[in-house]
PDB file of N, CA and C in Angstrom:
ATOM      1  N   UNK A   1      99.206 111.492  78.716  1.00  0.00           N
ATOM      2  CA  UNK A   1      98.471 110.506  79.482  1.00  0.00           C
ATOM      3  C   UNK A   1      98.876 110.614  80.950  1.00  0.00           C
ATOM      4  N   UNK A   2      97.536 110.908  81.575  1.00  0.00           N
ATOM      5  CA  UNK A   2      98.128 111.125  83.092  1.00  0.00           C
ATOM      6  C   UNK A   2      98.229 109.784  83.904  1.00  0.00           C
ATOM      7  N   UNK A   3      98.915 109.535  85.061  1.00  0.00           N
ATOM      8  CA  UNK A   3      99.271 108.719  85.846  1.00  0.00           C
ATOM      9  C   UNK A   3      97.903 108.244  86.358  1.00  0.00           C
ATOM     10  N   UNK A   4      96.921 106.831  87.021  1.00  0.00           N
ATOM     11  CA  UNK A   4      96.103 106.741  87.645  1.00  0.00           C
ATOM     12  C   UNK A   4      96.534 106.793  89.301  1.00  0.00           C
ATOM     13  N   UNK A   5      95.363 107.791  89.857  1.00  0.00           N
ATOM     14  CA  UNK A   5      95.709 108.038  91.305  1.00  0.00           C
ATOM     15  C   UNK A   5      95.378 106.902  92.098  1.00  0.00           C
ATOM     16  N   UNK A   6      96.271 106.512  93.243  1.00  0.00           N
ATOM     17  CA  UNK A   6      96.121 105.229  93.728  1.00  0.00           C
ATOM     18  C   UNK A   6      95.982 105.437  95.436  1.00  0.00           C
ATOM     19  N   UNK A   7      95.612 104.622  96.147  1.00  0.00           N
ATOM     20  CA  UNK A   7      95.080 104.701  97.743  1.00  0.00           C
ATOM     21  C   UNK A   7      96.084 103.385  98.265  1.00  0.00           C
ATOM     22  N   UNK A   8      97.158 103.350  99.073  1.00  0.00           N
ATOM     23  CA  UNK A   8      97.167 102.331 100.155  1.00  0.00           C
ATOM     24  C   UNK A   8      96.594 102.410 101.211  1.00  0.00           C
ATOM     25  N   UNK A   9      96.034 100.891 101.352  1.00  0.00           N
ATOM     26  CA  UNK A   9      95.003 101.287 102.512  1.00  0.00           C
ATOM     27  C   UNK A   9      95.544  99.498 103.129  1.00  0.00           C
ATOM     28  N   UNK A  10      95.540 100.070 104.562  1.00  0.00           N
ATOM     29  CA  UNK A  10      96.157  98.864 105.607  1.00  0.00           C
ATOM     30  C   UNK A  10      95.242  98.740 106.787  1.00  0.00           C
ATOM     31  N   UNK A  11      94.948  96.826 107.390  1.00  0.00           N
ATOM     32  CA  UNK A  11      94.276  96.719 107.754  1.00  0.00           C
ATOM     33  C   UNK A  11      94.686  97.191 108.831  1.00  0.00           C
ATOM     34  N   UNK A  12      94.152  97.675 110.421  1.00  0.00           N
ATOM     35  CA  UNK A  12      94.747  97.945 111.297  1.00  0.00           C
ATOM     36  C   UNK A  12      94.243  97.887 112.478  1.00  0.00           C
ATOM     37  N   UNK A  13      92.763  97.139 112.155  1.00  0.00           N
ATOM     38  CA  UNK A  13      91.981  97.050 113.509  1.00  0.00           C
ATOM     39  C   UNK A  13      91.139  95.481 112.769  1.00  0.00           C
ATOM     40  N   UNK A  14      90.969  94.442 113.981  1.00  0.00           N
ATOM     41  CA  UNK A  14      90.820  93.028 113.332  1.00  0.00           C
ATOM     42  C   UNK A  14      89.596  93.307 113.382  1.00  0.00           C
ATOM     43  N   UNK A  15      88.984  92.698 111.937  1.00  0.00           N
ATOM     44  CA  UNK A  15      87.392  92.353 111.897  1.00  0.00           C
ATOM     45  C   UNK A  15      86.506  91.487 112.954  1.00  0.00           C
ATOM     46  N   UNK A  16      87.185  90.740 113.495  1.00  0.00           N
ATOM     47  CA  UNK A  16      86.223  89.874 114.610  1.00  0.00           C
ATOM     48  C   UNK A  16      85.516  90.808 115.504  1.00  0.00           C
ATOM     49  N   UNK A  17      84.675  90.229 115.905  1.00  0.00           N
ATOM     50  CA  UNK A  17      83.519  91.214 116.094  1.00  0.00           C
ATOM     51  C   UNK A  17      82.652  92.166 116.008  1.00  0.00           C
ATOM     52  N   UNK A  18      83.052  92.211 114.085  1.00  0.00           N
ATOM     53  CA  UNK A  18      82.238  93.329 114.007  1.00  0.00           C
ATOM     54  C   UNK A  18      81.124  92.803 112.823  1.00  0.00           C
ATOM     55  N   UNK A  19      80.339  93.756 112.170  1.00  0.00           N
ATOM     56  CA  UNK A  19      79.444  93.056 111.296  1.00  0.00           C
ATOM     57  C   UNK A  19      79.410  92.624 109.967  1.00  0.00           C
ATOM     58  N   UNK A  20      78.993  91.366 109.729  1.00  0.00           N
ATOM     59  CA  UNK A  20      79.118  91.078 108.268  1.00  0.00           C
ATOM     60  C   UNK A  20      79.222  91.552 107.409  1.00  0.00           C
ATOM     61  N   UNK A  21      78.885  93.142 106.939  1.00  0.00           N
ATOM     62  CA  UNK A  21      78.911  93.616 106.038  1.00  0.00           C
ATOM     63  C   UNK A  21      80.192  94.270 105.894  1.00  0.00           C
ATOM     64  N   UNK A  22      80.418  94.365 107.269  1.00  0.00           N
ATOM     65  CA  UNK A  22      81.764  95.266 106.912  1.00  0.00           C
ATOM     66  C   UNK A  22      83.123  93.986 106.930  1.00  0.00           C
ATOM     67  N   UNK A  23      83.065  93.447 107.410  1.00  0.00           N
ATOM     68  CA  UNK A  23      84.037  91.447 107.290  1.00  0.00           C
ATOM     69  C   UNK A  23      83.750  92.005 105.796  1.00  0.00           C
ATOM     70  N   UNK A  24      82.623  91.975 104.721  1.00  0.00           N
ATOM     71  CA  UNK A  24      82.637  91.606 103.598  1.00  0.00           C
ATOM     72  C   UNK A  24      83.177  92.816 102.852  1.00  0.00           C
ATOM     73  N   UNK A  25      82.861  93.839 103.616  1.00  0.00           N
ATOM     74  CA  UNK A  25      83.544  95.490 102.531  1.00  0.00           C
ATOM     75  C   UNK A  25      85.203  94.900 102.703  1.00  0.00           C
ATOM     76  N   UNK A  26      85.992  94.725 104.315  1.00  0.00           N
ATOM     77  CA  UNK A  26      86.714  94.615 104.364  1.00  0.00           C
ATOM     78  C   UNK A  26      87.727  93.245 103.521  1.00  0.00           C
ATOM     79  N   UNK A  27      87.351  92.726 102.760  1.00  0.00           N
ATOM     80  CA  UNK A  27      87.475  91.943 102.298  1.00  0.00           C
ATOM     81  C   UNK A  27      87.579  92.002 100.690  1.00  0.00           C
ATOM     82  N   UNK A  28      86.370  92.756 100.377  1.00  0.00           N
ATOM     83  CA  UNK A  28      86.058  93.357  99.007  1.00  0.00           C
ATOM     84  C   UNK A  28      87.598  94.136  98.945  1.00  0.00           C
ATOM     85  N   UNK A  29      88.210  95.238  99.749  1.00  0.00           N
ATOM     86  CA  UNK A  29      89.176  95.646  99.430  1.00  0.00           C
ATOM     87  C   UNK A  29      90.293  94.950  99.457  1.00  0.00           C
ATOM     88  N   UNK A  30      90.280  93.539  99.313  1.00  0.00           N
ATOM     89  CA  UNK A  30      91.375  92.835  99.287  1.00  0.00           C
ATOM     90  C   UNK A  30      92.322  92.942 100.499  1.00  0.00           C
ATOM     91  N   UNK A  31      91.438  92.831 101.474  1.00  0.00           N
ATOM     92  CA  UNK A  31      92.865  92.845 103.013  1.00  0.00           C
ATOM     93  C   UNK A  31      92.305  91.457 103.464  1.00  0.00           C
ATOM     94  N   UNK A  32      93.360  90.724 104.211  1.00  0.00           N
ATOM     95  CA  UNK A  32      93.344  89.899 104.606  1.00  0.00           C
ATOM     96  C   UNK A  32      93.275  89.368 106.237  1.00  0.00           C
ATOM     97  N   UNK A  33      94.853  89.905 106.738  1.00  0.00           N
ATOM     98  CA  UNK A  33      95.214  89.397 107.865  1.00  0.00           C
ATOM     99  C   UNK A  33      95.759  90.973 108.353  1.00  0.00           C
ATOM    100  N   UNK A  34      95.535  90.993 109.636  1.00  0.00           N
ATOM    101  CA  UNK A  34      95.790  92.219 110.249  1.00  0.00           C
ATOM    102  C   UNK A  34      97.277  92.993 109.748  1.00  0.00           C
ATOM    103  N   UNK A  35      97.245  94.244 109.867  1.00  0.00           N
ATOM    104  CA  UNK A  35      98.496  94.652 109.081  1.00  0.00           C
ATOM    105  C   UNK A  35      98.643  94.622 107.457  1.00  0.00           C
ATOM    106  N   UNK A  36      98.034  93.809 106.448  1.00  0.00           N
ATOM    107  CA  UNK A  36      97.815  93.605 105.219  1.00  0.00           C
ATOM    108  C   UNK A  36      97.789  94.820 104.720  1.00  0.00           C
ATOM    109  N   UNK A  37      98.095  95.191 103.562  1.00  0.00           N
ATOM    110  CA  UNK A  37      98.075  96.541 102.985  1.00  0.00           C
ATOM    111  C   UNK A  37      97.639  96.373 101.352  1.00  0.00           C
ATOM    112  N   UNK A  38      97.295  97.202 100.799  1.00  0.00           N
ATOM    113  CA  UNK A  38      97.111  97.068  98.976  1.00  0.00           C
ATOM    114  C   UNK A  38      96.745  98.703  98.476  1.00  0.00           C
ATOM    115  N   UNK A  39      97.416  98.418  97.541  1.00  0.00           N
ATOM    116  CA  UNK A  39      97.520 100.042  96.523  1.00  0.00           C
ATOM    117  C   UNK A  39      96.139  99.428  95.951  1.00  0.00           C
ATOM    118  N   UNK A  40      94.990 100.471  95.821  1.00  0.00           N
ATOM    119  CA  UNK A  40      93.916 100.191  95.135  1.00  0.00           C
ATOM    120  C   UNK A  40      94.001 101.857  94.224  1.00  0.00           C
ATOM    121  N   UNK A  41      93.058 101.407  93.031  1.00  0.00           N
ATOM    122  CA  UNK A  41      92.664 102.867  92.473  1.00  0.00           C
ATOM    123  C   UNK A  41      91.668 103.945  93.197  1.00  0.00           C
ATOM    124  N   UNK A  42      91.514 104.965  92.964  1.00  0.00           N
ATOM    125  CA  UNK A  42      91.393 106.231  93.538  1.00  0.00           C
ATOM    126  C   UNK A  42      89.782 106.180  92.933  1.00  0.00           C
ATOM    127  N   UNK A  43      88.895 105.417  93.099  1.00  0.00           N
ATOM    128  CA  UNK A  43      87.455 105.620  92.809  1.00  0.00           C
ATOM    129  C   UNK A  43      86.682 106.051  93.689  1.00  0.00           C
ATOM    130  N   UNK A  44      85.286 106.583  93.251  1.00  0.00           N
ATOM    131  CA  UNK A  44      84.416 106.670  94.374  1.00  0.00           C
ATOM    132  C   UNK A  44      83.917 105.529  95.103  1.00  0.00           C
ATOM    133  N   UNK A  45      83.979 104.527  94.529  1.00  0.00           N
ATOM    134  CA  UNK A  45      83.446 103.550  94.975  1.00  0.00           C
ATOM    135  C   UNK A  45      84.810 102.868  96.105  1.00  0.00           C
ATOM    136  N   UNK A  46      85.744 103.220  95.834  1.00  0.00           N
ATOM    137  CA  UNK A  46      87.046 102.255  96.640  1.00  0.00           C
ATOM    138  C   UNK A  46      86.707 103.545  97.780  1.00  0.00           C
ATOM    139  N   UNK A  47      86.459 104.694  97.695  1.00  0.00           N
ATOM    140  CA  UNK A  47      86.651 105.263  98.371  1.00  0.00           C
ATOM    141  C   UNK A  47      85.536 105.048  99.848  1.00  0.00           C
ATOM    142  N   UNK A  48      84.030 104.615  99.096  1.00  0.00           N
ATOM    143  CA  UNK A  48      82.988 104.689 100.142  1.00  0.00           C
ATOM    144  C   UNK A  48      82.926 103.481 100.587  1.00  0.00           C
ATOM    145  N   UNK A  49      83.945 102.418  99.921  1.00  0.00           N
ATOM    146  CA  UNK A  49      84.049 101.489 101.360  1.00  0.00           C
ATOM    147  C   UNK A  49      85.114 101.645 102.210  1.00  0.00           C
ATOM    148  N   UNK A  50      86.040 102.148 101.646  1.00  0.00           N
ATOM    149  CA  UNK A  50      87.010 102.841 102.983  1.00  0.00           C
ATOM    150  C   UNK A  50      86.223 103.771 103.812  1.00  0.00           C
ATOM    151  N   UNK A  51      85.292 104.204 103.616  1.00  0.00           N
ATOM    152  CA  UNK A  51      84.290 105.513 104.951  1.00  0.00           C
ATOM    153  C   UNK A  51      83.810 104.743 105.319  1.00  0.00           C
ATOM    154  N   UNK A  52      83.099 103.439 104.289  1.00  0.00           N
ATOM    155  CA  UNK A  52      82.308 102.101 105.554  1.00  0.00           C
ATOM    156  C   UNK A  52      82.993 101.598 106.562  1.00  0.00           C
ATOM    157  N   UNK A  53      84.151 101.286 106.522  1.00  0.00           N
ATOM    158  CA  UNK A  53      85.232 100.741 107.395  1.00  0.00           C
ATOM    159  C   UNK A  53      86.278 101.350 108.112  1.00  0.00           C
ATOM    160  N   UNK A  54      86.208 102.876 107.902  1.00  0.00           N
ATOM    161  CA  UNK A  54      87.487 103.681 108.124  1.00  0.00           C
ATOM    162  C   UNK A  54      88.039 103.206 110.253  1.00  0.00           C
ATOM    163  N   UNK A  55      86.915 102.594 110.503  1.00  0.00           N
ATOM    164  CA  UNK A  55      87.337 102.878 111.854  1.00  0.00           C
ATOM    165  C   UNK A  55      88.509 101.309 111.907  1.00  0.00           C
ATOM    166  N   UNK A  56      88.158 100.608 111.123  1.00  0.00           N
ATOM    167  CA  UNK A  56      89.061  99.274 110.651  1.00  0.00           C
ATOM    168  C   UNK A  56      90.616  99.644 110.040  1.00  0.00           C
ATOM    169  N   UNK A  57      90.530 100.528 108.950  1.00  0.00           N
ATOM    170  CA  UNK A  57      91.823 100.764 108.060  1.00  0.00           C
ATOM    171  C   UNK A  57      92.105 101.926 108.228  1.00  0.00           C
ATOM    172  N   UNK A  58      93.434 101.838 107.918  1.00  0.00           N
ATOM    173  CA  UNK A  58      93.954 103.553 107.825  1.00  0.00           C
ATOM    174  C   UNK A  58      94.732 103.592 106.082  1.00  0.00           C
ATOM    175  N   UNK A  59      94.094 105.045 105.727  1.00  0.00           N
ATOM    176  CA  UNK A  59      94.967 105.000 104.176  1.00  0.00           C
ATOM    177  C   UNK A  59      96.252 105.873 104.346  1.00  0.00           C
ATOM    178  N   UNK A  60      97.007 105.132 103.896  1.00  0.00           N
ATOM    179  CA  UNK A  60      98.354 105.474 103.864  1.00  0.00           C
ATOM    180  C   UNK A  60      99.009 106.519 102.928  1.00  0.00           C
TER     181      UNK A  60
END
């Protein structure tokens, strides 16, 4: 049984001012407050909202 591959991804640029959808991607990935970080799983889907937002988070 192999290990599941995992992504930290940290917030690193503040959502204010930018657009609702991405406030809401950014959010969907469970970040909160600037600096916030979370191990998520390695999906396509975790992945294409990190490309929606990449200019917001950096994965670690």
């Amino acid at each position: 049984m192999s290990e599941k591959k995992t992504l930290t991804v940290k917030l690193v640029k503040s959502v204010a001012g930018t657009r609702q959808p991405h406030r809401d991607t950014v959010r969907g990935l469970g970040l909160r407050k600037l600096g916030s970080e979370r191990t998520l799983e390695d999906t396509p889907a975790v992945r294409g909202m990190i490309n929606k937002v990449s200019y917001l988070v950096k994965v670690l």
